[in-house]
N, C-alpha and C. Protein backbone atom coordinates (compact mmCIF):
# COMPACT_ATOMS: atom_id res chain seq x y z
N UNK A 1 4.72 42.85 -103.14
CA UNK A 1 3.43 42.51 -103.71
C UNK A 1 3.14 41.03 -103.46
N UNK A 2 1.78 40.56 -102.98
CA UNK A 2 1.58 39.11 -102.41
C UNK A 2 0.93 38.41 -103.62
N UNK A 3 1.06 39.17 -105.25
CA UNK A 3 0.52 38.62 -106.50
C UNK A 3 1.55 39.23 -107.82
N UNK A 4 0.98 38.24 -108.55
CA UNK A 4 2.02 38.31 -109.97
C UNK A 4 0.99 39.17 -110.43
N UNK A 5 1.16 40.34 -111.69
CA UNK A 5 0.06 40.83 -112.68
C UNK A 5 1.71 41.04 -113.96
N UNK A 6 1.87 40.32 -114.76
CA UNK A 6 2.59 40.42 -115.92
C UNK A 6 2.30 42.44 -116.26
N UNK A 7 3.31 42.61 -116.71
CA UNK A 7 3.19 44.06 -117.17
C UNK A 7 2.86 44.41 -118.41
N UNK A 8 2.04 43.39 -119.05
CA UNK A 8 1.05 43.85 -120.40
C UNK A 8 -0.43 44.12 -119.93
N UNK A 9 -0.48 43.99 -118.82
CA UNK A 9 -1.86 43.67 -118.28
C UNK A 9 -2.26 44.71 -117.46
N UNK A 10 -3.49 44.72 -117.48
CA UNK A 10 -4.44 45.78 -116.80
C UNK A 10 -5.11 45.61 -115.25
N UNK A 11 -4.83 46.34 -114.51
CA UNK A 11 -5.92 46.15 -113.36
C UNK A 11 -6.66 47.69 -112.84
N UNK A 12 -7.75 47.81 -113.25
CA UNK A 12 -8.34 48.94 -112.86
C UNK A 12 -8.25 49.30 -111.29
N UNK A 13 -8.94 50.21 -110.57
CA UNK A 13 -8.72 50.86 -109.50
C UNK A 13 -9.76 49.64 -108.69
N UNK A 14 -10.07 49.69 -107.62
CA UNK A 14 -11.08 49.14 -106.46
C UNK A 14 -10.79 47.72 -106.84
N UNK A 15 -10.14 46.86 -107.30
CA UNK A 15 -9.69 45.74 -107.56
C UNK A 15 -9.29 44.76 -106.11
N UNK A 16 -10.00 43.71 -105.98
CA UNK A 16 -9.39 42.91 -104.51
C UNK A 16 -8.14 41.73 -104.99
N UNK A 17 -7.44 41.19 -105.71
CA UNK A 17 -6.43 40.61 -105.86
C UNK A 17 -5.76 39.87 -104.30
N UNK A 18 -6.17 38.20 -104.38
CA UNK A 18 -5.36 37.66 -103.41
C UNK A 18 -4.14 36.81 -103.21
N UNK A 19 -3.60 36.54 -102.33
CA UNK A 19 -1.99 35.96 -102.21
C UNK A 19 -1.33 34.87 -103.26
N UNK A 20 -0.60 34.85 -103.62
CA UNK A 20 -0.19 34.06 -104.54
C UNK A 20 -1.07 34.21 -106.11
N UNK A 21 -2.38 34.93 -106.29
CA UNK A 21 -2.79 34.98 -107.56
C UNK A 21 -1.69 35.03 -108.73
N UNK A 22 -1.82 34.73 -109.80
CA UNK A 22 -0.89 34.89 -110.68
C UNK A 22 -1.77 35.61 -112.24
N UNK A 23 -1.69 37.20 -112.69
CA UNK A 23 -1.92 37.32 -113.93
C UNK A 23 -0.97 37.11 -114.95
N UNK A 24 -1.65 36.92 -116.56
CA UNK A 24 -0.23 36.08 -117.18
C UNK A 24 -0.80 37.32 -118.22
N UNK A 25 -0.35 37.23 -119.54
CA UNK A 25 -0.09 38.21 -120.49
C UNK A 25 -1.55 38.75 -121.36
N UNK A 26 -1.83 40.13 -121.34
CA UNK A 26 -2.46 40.51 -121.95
C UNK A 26 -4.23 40.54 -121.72
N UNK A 27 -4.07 40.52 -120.04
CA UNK A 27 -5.41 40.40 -119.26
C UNK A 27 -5.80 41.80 -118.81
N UNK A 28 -7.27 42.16 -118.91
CA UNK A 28 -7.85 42.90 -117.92
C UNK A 28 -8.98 42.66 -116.98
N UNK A 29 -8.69 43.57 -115.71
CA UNK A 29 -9.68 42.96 -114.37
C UNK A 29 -10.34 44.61 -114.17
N UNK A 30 -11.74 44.47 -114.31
CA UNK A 30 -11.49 45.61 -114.25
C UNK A 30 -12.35 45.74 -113.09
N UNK A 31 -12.93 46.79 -112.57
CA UNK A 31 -13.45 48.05 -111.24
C UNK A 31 -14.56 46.89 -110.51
N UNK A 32 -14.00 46.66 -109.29
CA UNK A 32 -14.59 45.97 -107.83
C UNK A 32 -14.79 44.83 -108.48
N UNK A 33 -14.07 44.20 -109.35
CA UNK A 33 -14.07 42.58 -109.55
C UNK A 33 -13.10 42.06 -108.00
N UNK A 34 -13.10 41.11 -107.67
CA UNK A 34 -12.75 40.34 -106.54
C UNK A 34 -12.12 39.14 -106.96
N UNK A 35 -11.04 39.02 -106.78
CA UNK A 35 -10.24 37.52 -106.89
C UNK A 35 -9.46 37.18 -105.79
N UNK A 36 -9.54 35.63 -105.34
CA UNK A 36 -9.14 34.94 -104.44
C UNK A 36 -7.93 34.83 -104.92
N UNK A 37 -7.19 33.85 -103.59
CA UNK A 37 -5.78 33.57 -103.95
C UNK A 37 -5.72 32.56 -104.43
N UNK A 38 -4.17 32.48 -104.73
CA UNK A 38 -3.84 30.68 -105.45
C UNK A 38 -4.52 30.78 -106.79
N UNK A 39 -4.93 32.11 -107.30
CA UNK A 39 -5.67 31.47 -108.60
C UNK A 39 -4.81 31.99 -110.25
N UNK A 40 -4.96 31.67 -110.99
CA UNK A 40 -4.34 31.89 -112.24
C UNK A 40 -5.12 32.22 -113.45
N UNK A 41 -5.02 33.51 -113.89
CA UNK A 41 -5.03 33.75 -115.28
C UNK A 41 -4.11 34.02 -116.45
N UNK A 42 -5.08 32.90 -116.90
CA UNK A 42 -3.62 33.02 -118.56
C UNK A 42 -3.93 34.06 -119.34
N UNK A 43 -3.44 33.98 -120.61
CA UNK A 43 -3.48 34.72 -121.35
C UNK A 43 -4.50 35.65 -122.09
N UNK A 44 -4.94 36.78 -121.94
CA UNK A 44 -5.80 37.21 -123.01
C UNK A 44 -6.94 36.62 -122.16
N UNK A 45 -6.82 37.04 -121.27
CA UNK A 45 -8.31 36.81 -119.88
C UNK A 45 -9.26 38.07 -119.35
N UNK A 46 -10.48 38.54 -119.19
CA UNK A 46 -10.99 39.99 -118.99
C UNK A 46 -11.70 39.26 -118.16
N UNK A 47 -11.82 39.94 -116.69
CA UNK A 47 -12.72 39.89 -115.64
C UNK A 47 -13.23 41.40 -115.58
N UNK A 48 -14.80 40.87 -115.70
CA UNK A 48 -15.48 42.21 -115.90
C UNK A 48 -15.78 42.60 -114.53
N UNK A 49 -16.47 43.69 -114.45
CA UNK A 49 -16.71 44.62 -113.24
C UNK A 49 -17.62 43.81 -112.30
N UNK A 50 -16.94 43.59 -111.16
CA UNK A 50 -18.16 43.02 -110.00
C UNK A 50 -17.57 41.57 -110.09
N UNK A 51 -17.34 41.38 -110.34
CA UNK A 51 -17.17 39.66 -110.47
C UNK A 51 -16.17 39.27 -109.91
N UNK A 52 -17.20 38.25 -109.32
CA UNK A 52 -16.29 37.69 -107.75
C UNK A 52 -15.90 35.98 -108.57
N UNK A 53 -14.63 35.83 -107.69
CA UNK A 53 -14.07 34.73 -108.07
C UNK A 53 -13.22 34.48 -106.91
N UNK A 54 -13.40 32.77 -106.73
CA UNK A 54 -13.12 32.07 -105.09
C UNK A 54 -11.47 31.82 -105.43
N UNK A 55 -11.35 31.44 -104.03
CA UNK A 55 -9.87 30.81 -104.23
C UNK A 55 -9.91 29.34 -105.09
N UNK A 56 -8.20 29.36 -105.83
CA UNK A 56 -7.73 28.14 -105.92
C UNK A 56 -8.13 28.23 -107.86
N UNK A 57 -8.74 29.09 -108.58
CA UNK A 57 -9.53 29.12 -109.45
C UNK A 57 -8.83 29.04 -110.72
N UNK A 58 -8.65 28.63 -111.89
CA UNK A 58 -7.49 28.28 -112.52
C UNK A 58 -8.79 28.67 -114.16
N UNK A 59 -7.89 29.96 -114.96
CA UNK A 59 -8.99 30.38 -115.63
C UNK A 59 -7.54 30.28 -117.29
N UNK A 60 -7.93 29.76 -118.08
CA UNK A 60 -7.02 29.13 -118.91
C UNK A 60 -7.39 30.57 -120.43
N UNK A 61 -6.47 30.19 -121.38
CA UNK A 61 -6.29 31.47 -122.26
C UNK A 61 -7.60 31.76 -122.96
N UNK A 62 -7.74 32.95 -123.35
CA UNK A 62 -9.24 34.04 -123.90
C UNK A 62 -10.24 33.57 -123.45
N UNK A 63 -10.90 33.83 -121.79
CA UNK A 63 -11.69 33.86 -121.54
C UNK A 63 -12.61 35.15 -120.59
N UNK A 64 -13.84 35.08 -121.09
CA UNK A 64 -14.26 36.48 -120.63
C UNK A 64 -14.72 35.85 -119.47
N UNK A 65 -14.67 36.62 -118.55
CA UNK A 65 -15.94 36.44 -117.18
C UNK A 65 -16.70 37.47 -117.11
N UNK A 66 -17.52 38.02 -117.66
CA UNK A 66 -18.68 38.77 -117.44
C UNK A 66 -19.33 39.30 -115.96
N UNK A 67 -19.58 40.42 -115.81
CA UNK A 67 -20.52 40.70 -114.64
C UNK A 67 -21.97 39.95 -114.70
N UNK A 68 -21.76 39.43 -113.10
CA UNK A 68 -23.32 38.67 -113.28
C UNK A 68 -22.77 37.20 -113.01
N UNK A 69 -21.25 37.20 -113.71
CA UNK A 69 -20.85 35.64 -113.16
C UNK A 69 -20.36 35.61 -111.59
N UNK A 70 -20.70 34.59 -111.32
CA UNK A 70 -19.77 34.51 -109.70
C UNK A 70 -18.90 32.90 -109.65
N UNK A 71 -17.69 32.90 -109.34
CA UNK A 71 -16.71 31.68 -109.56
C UNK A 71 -16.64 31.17 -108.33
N UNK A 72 -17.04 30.26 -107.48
CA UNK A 72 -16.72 29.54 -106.64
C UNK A 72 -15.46 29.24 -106.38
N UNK A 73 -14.80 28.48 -105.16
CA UNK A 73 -13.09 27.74 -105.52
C UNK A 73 -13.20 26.72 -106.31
N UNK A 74 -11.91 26.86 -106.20
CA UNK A 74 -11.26 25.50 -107.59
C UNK A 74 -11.76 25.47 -108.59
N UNK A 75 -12.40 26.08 -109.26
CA UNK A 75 -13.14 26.01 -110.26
C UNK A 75 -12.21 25.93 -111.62
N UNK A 76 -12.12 25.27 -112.66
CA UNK A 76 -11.33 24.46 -113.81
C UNK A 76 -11.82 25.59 -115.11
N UNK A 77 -11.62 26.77 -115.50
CA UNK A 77 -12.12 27.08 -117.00
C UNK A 77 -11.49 26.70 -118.06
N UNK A 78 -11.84 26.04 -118.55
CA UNK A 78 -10.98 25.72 -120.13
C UNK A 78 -10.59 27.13 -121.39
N UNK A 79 -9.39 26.69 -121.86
CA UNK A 79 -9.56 27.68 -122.87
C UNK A 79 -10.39 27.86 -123.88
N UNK A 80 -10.79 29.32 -124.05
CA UNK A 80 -12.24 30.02 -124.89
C UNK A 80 -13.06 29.49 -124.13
N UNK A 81 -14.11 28.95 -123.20
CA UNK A 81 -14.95 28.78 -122.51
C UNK A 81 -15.32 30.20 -122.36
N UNK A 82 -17.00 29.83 -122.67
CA UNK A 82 -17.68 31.25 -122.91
C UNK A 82 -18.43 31.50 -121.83
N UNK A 83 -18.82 32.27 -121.07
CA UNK A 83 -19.66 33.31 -120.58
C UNK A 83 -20.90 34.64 -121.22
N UNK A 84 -22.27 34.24 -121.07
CA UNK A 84 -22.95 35.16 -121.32
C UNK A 84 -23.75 35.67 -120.25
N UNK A 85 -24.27 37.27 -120.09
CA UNK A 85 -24.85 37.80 -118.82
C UNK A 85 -26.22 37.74 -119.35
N UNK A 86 -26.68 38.47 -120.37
CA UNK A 86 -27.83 38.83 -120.90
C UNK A 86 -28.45 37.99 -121.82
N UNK A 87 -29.53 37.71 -121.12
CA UNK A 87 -30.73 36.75 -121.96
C UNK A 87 -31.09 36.97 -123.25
N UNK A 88 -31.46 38.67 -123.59
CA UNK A 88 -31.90 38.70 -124.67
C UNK A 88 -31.04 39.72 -125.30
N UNK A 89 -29.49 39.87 -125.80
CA UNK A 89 -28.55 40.76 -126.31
C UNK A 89 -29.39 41.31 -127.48
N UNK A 90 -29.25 42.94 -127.34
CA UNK A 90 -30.24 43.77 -128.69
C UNK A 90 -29.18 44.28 -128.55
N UNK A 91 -28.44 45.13 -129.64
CA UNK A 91 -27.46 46.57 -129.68
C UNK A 91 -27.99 47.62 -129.61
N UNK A 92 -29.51 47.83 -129.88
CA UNK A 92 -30.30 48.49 -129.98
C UNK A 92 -31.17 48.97 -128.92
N UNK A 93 -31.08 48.21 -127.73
CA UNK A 93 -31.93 47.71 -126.36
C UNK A 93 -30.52 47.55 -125.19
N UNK A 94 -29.50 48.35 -125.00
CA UNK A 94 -28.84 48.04 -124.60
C UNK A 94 -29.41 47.85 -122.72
N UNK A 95 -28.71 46.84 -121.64
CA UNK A 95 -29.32 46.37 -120.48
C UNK A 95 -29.53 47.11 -119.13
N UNK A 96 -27.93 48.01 -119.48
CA UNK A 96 -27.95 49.47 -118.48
C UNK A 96 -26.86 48.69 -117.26
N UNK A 97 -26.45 47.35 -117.11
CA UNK A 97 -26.31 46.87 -116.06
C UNK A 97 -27.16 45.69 -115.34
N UNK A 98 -28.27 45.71 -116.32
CA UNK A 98 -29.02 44.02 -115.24
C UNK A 98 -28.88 43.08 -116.13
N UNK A 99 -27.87 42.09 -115.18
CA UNK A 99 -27.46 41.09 -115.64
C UNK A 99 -27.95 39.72 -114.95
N UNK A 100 -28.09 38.83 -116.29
CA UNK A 100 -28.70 37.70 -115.26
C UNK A 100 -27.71 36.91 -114.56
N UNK A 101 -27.87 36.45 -113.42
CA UNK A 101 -26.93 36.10 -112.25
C UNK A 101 -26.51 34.24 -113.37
N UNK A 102 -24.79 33.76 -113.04
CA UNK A 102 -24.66 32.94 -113.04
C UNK A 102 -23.46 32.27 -112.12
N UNK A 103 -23.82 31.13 -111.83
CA UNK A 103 -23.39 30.83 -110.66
C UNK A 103 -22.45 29.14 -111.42
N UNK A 104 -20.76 29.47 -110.82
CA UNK A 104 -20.03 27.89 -111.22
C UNK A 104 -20.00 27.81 -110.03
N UNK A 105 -20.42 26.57 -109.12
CA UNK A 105 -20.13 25.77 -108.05
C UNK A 105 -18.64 25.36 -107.82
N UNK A 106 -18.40 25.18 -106.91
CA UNK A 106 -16.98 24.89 -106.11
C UNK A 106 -16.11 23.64 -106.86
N UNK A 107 -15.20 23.46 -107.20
CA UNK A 107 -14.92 22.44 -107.80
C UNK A 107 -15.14 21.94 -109.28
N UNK A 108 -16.05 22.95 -109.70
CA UNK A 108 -16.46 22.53 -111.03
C UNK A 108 -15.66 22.82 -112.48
N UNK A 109 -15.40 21.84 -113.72
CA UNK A 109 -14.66 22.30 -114.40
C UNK A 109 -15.41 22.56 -116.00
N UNK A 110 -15.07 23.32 -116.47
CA UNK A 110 -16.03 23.61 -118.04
C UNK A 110 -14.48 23.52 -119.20
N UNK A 111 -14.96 22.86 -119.94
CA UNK A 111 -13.98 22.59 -120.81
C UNK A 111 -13.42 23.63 -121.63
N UNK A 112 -12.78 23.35 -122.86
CA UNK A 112 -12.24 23.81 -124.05
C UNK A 112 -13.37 24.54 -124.72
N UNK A 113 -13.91 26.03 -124.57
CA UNK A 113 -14.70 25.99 -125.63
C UNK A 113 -16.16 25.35 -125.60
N UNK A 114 -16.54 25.58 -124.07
CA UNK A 114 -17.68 25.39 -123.76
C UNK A 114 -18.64 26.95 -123.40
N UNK A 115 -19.36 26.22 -123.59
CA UNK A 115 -20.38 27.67 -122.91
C UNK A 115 -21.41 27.40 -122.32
N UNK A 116 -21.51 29.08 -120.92
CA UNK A 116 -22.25 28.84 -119.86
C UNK A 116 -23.68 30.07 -120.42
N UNK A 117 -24.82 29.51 -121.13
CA UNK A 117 -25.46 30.58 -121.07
C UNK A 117 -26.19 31.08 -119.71
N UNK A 118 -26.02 32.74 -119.72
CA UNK A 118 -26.41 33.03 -118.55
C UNK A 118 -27.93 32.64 -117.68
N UNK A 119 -27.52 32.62 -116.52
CA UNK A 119 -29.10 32.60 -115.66
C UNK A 119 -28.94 31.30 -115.05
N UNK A 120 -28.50 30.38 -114.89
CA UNK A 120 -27.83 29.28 -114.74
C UNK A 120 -27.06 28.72 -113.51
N UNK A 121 -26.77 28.07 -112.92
CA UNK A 121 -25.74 27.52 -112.13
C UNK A 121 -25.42 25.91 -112.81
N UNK A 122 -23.61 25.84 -112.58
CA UNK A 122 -23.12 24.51 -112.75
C UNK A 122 -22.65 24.17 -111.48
N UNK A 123 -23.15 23.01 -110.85
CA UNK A 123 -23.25 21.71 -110.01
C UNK A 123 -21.58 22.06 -109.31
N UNK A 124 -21.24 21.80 -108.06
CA UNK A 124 -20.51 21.57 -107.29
C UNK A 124 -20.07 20.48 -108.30
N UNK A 125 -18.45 20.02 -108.30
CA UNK A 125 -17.45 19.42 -108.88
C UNK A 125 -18.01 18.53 -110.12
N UNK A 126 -19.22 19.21 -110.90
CA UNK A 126 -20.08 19.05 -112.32
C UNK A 126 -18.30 18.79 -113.16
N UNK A 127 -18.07 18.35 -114.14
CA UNK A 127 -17.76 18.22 -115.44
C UNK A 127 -18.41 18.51 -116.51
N UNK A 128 -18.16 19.82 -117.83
CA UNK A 128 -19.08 20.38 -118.82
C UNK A 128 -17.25 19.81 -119.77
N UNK A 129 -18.40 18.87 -120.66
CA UNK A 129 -17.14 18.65 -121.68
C UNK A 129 -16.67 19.90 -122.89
N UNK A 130 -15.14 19.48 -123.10
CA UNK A 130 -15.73 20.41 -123.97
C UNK A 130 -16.45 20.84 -125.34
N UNK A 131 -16.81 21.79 -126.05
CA UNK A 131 -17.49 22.61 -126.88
C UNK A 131 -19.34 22.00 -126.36
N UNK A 132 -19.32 22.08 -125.02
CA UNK A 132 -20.93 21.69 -124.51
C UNK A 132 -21.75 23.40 -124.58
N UNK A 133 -22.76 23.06 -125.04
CA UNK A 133 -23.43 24.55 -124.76
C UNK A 133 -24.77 24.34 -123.20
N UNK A 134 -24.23 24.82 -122.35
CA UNK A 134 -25.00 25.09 -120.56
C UNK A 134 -26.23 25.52 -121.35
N UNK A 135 -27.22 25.36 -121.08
CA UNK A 135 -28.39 26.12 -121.37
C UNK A 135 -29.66 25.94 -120.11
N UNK A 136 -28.97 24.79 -119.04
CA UNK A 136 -30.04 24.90 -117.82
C UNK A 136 -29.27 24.58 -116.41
N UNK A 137 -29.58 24.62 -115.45
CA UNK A 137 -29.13 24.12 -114.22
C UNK A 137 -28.52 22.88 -114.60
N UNK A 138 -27.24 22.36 -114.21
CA UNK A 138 -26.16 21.34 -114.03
C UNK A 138 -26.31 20.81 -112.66
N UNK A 139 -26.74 19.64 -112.11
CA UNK A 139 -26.85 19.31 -110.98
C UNK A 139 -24.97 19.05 -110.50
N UNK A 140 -24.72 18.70 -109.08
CA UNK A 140 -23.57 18.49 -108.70
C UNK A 140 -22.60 17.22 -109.03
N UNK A 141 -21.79 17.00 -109.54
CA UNK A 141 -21.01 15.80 -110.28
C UNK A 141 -21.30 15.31 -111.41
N UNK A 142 -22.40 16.12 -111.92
CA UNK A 142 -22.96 15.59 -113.28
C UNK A 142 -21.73 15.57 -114.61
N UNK A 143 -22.15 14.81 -115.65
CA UNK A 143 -21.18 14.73 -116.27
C UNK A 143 -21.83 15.56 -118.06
N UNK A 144 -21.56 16.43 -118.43
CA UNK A 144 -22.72 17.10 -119.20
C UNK A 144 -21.49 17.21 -120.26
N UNK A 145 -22.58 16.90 -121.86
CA UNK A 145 -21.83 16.69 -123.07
C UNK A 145 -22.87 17.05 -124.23
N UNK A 146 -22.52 18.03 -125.17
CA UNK A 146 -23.61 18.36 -126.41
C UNK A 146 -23.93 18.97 -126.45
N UNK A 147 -24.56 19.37 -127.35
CA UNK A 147 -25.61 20.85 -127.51
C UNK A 147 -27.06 20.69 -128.02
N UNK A 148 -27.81 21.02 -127.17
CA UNK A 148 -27.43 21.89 -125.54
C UNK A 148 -27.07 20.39 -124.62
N UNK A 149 -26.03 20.77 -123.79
CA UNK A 149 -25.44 20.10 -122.53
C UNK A 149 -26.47 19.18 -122.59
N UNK A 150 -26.61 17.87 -122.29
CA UNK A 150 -27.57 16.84 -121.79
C UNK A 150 -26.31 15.86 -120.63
N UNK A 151 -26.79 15.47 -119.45
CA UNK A 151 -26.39 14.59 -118.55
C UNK A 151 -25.70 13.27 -118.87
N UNK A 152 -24.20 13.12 -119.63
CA UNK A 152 -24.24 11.87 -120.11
C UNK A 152 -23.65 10.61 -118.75
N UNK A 153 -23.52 11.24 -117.46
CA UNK A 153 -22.89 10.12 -116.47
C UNK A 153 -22.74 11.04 -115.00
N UNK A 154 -22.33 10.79 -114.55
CA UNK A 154 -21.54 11.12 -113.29
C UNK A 154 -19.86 11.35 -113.29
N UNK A 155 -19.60 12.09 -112.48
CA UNK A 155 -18.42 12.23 -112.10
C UNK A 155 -18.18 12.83 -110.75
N UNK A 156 -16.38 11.79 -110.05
CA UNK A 156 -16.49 11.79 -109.07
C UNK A 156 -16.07 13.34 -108.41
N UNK A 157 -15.82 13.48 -107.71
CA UNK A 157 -15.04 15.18 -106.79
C UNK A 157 -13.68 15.05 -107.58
N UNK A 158 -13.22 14.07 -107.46
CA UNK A 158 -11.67 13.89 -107.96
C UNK A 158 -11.50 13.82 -109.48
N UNK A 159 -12.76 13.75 -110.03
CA UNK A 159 -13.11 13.89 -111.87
C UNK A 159 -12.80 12.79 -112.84
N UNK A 160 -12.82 11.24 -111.88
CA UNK A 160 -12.93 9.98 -112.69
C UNK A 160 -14.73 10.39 -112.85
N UNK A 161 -14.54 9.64 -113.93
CA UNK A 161 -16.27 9.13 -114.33
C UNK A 161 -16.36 8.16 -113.51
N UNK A 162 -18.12 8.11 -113.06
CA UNK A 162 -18.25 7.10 -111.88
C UNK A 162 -19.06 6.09 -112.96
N UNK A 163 -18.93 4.41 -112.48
CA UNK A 163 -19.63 3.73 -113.07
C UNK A 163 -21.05 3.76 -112.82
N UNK A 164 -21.31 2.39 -112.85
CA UNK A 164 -23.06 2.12 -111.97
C UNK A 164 -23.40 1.86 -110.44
N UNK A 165 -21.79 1.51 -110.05
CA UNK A 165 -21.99 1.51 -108.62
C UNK A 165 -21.88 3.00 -108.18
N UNK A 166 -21.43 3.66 -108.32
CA UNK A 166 -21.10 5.08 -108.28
C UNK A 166 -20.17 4.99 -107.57
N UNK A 167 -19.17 3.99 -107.24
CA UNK A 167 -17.95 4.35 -106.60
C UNK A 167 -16.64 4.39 -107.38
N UNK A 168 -15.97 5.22 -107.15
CA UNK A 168 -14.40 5.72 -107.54
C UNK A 168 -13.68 4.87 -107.28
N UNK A 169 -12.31 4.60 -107.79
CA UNK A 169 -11.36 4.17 -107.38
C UNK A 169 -10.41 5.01 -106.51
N UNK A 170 -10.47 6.07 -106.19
CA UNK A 170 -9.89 7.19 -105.42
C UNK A 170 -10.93 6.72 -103.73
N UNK A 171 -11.88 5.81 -103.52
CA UNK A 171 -12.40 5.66 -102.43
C UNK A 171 -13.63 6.51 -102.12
N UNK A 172 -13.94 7.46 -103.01
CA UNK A 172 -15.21 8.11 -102.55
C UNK A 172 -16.72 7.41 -103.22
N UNK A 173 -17.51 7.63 -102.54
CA UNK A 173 -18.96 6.51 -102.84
C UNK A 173 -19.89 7.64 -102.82
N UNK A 174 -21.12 7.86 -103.74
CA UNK A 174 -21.92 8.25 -104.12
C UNK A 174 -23.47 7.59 -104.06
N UNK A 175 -24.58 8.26 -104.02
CA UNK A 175 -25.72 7.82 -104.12
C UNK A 175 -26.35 8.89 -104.90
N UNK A 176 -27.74 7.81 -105.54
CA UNK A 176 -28.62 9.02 -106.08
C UNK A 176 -29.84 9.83 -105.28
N UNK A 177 -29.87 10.80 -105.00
CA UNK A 177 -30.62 11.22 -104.01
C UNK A 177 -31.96 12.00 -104.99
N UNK A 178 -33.05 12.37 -104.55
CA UNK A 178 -34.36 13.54 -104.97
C UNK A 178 -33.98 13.89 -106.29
N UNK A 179 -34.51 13.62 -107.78
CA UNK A 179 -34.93 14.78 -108.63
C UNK A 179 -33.26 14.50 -109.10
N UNK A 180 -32.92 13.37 -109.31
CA UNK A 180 -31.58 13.25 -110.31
C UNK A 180 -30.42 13.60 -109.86
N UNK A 181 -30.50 13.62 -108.25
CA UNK A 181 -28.95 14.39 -108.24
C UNK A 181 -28.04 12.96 -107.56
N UNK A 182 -26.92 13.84 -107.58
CA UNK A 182 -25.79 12.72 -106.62
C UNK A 182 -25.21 12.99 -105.33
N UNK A 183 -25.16 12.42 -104.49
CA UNK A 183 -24.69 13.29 -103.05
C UNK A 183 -23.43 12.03 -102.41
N UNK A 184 -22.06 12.68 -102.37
CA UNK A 184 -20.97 11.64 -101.22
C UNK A 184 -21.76 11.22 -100.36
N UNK A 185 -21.31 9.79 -100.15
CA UNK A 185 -21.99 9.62 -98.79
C UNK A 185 -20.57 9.26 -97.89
N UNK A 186 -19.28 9.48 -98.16
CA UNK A 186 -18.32 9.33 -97.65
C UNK A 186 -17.66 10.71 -97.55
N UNK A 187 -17.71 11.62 -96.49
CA UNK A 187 -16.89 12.62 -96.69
C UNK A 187 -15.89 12.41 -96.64
């Protein structure tokens, strides 16, 4: 087998599981979810149906991933970091399956006990501190804190906070480009 799945844990049928993945205790993945390699789930983790997740992806204890989410690589989940699909949850109105799409960018990390409400994308190597509540688009390196999430700085790829010059001490340099965002100008 080219993956760990602990033997408290669940993996339904049509499941893609890649090399080196590691499941840890008391997880389920269930029907045509997709996971890359190199990635890790801890404890008491449910990947719902359909949900794709990149390599390198590191998903920390009781967290749901919902259908409708899609995980980029490297992506950082903190433990309890929440996931929601549906805009307007009724018990009464149940959705049938249409879920609103949410999208974590490559590199990006969501804290302890943060949450992504659905419909959304977070920013390529964004920082969401934790207990932040997502409630709109996260541009890329942004540094987002509160509820709801507001923009409190920058941060670099490597996840120092950038000052006012926007350069790192790790050597990478930043500018502000169109409509608030940040773009390397050093690959």
């Amino acid at each position: 087998m080219k993956y760990y799945v602990h033997p408290s844990s669940y993996i339904d049928e049509g499941v893609e599981i890649g090399e080196g993945t590691k499941i840890w205790h008391f997880c389920h993945v269930q029907g045509g979810a997709r996971i890359g390699s190199r990635c890790s789930l801890g404890q008491n983790v449910n990947i719902g149906n359909n949900v794709v997740i990149g390599n390198g992806v590191r998903i920390q204890n009781n967290v749901s991933v919902y259908e409708g989410v899609e995980i980029e690589d490297n992506v950082f989940c903190g433990p309890s970091c929440v996931f929601t699909n549906v805009t307007t949850p009724r018990a009464h109105f149940p959705v049938h399956g249409v879920y609103a799409k949410t999208l974590i960018k490559e590199g990006a990390s969501l804290g302890a006990n943060s949450t992504v409400v659905c419909g959304h994308q977070v920013g390529r190597s964004a920082l969401i501190a934790a207990g932040a509540v997502v409630t709109k688009n996260v541009p890329d390196y942004a540094l987002m804190a509160g509820v709801p999430a507001r923009r409190i700085g920058w941060v670099c790829e490597c996840g120092k906070r950038l000052g006012d010059d926007l350069c790192c001490s790790c050597g990478r340099r930043y500018r502000l480009a169109e409509e608030e965002t940040l773009e390397q100008i050093n690959k």
